[in-house]
PDB file of N, CA and C in Angstrom:
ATOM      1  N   UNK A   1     146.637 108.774  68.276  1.00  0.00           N
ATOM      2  CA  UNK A   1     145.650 108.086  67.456  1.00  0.00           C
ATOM      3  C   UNK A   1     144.611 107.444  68.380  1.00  0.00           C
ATOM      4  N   UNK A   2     143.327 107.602  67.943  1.00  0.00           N
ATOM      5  CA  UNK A   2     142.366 106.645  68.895  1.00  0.00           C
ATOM      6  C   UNK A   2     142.321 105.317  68.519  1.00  0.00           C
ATOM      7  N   UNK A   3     141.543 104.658  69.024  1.00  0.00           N
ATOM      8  CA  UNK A   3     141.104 103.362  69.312  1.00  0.00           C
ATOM      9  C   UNK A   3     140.278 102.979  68.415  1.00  0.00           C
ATOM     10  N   UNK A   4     139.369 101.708  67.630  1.00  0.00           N
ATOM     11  CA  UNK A   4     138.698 102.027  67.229  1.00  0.00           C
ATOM     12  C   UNK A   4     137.294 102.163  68.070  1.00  0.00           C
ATOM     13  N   UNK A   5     137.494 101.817  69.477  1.00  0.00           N
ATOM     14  CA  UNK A   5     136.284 102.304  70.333  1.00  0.00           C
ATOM     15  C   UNK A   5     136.306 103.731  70.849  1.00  0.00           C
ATOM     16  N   UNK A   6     137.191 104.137  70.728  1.00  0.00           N
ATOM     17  CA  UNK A   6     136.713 105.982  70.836  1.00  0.00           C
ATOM     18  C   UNK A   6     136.194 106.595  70.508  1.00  0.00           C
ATOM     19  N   UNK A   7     136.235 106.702  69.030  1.00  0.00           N
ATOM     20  CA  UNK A   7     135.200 107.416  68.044  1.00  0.00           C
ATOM     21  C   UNK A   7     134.154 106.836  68.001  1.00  0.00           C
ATOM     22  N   UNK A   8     133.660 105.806  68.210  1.00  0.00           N
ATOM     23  CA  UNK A   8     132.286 104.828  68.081  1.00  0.00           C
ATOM     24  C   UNK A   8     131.642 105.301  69.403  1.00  0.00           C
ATOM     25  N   UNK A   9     132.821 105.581  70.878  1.00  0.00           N
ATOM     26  CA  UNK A   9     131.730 105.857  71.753  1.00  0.00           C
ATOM     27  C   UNK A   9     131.787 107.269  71.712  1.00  0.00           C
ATOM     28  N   UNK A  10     132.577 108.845  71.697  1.00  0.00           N
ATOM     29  CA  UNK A  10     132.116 109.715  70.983  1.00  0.00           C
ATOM     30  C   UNK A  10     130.570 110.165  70.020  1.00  0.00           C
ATOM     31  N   UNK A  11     130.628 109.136  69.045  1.00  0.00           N
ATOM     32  CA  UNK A  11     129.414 109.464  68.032  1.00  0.00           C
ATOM     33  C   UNK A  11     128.482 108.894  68.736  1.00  0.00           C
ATOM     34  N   UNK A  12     128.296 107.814  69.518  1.00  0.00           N
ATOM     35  CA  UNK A  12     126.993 107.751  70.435  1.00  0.00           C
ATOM     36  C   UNK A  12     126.927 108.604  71.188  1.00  0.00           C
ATOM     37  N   UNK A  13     127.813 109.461  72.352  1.00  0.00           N
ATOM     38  CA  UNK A  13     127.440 110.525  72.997  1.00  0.00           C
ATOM     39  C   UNK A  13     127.142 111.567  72.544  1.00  0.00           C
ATOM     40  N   UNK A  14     127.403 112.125  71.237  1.00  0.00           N
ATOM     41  CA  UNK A  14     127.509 113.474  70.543  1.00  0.00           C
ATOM     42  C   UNK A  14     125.302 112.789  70.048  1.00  0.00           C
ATOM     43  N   UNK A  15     125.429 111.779  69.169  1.00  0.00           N
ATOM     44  CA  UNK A  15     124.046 111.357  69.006  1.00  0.00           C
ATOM     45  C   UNK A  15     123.243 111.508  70.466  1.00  0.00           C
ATOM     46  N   UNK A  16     123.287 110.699  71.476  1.00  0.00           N
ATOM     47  CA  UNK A  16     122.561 111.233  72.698  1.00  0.00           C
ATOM     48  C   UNK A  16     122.450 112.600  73.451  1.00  0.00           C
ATOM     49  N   UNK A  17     123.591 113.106  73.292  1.00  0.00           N
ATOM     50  CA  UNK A  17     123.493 114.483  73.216  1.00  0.00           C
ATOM     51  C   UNK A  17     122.498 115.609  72.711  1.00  0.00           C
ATOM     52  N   UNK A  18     122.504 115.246  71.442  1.00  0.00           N
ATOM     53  CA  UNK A  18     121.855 115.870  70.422  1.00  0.00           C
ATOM     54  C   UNK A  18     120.278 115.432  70.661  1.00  0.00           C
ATOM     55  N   UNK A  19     119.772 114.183  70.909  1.00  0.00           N
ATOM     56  CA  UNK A  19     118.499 113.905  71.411  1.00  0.00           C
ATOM     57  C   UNK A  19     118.369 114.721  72.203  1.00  0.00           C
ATOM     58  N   UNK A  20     119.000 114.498  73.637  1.00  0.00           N
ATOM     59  CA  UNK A  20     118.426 115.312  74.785  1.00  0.00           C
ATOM     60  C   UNK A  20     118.258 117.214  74.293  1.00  0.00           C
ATOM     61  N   UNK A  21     119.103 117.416  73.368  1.00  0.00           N
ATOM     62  CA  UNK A  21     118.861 118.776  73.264  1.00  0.00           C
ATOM     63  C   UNK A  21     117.610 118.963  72.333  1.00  0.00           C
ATOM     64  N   UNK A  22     117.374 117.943  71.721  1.00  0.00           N
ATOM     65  CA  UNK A  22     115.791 118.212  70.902  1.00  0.00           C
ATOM     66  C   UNK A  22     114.830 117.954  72.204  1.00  0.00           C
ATOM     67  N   UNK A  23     114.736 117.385  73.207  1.00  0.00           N
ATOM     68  CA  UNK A  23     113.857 117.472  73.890  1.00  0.00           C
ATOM     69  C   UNK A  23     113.848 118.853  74.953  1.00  0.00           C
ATOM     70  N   UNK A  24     114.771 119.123  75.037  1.00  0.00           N
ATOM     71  CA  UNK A  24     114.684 119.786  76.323  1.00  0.00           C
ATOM     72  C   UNK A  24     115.785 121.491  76.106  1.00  0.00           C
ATOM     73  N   UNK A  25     116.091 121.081  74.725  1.00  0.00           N
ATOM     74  CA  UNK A  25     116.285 122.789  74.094  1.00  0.00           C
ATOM     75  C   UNK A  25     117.886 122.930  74.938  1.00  0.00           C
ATOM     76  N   UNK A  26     118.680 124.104  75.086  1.00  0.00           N
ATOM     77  CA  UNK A  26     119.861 124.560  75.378  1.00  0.00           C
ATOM     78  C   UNK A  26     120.022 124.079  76.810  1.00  0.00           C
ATOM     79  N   UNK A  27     118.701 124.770  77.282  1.00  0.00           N
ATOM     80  CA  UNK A  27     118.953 124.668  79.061  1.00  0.00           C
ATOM     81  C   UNK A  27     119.570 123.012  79.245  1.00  0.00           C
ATOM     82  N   UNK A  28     119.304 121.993  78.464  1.00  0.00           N
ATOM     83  CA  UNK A  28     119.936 120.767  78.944  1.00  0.00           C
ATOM     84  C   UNK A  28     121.356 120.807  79.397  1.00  0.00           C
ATOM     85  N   UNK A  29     121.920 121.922  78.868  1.00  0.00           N
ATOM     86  CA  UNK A  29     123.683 122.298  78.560  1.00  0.00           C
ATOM     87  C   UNK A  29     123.721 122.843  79.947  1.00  0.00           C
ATOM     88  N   UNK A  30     122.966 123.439  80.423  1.00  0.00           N
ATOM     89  CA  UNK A  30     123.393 124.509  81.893  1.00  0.00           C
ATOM     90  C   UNK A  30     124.317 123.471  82.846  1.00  0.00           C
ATOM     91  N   UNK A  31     124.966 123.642  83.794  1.00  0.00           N
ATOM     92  CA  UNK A  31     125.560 123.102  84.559  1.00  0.00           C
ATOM     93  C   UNK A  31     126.721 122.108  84.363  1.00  0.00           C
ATOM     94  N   UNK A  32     126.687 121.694  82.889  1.00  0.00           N
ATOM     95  CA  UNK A  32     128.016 121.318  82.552  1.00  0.00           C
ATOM     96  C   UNK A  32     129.194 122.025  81.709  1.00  0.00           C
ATOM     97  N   UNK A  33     130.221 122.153  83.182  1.00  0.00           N
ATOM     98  CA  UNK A  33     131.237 123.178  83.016  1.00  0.00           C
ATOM     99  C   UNK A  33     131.948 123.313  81.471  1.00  0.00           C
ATOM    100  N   UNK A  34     131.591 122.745  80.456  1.00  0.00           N
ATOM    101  CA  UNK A  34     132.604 122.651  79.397  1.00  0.00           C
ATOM    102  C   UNK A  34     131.545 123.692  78.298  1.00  0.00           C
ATOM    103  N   UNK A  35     130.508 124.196  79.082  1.00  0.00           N
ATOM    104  CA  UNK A  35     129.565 124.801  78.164  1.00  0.00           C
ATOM    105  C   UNK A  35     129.414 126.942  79.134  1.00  0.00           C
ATOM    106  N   UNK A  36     130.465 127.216  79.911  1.00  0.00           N
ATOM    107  CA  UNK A  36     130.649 127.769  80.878  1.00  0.00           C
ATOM    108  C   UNK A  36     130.447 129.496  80.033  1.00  0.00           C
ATOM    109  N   UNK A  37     131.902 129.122  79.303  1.00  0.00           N
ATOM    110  CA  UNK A  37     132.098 130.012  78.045  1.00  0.00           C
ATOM    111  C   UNK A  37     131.978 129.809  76.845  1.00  0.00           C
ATOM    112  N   UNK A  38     130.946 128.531  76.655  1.00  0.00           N
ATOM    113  CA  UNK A  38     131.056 128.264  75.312  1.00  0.00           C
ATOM    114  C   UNK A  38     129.509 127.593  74.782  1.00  0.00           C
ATOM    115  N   UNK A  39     128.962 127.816  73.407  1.00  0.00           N
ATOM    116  CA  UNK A  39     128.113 127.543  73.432  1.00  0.00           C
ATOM    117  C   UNK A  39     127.630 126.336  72.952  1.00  0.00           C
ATOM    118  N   UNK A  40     127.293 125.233  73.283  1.00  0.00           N
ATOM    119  CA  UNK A  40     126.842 124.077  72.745  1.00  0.00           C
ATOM    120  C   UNK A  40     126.514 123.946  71.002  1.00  0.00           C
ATOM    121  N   UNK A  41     126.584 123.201  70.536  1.00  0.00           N
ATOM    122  CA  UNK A  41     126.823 122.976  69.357  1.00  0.00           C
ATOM    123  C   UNK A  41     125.118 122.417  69.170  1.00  0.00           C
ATOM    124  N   UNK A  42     124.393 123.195  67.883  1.00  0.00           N
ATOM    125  CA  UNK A  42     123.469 122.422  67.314  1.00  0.00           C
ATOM    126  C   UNK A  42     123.070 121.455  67.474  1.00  0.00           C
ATOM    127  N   UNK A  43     121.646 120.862  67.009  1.00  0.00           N
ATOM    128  CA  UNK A  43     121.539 119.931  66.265  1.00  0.00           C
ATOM    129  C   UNK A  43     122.188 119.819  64.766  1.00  0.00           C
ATOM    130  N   UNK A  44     121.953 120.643  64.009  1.00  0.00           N
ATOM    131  CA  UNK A  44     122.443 120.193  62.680  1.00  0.00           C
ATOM    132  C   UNK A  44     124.178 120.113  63.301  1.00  0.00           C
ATOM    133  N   UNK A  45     124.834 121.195  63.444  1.00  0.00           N
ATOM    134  CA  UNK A  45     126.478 120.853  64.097  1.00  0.00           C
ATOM    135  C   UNK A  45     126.754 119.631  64.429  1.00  0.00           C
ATOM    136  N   UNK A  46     125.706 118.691  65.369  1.00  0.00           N
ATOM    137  CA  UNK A  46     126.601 117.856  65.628  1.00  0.00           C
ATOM    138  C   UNK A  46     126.578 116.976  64.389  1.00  0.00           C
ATOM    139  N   UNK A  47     125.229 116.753  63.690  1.00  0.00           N
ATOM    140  CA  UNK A  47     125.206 116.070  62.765  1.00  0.00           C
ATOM    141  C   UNK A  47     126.267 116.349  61.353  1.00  0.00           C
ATOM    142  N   UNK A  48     126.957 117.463  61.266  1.00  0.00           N
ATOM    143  CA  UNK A  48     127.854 117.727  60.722  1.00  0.00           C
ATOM    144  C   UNK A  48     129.493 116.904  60.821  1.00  0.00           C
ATOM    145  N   UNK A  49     129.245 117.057  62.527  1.00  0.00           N
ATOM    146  CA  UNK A  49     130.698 116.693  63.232  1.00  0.00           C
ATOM    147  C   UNK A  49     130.407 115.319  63.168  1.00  0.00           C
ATOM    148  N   UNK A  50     129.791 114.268  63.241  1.00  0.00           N
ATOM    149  CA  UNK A  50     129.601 112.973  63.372  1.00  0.00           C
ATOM    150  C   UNK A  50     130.151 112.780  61.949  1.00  0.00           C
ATOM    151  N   UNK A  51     129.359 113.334  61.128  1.00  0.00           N
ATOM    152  CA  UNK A  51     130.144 113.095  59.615  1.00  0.00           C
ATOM    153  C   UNK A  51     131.469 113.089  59.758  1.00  0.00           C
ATOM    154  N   UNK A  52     131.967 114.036  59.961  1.00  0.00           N
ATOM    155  CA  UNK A  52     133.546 114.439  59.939  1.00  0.00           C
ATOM    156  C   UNK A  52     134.006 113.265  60.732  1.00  0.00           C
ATOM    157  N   UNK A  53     133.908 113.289  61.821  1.00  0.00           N
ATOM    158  CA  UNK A  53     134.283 111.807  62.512  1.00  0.00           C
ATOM    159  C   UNK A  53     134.361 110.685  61.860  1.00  0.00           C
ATOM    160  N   UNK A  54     133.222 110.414  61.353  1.00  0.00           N
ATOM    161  CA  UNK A  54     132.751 109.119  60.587  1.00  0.00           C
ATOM    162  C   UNK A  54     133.514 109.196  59.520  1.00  0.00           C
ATOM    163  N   UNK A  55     133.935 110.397  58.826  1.00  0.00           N
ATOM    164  CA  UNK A  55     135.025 110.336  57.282  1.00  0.00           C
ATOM    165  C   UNK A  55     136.193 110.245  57.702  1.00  0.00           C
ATOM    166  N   UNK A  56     136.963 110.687  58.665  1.00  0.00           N
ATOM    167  CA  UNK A  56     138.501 110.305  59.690  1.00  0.00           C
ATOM    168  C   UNK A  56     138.453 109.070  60.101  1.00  0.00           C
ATOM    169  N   UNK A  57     137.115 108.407  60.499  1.00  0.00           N
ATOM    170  CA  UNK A  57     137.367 106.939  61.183  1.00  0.00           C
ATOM    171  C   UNK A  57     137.152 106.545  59.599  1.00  0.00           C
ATOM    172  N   UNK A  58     136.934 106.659  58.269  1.00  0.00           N
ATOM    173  CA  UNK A  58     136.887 105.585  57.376  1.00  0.00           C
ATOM    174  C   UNK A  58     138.596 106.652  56.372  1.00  0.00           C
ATOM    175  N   UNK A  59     138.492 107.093  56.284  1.00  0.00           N
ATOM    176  CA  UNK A  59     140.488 107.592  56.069  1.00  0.00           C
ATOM    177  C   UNK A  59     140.960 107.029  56.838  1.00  0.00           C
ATOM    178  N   UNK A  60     141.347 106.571  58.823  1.00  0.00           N
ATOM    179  CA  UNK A  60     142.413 105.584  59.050  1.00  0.00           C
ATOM    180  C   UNK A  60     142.263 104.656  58.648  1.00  0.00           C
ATOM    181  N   UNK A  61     140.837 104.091  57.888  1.00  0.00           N
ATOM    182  CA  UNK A  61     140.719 102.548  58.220  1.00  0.00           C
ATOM    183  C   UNK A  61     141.642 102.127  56.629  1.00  0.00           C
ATOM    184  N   UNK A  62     141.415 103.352  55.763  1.00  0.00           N
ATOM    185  CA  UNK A  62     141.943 103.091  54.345  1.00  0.00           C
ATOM    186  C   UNK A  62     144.018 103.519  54.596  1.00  0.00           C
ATOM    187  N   UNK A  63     144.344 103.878  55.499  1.00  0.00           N
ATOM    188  CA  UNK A  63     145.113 104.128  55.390  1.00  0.00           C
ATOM    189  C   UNK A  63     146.592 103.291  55.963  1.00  0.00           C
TER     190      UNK A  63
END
């Protein structure tokens, strides 16, 4: 189970993330190994996944 500061700092990196890739398009992704074989996730994606996050962090909080 996380913390409740995990997911809070998660959705700020996935959000800063997602900025830098509106400025500066895919190539921002080059050189970090976790993008090697795999392809970076959207803008709309992440804004998808933050949701999902954000509905799991408000299900533990009810639970």
């Amino acid at each position: 189970m996380l913390t409740s500061r995990e997911p809070a700092t998660v959705l700020a990196a996935l959000r800063l993330w997602q900025r830098q890739l509106a400025r500066e398009g895919l190539a921002f992704a080059d050189g970090f190994r976790h993008f090697v074989d795999e392809v970076p996730l959207s803008e709309p994606e992440i804004d998808t996944l933050c949701d999902r996050l954000n509905d799991a962090d408000v299900e533990r909080d009810i639970a």
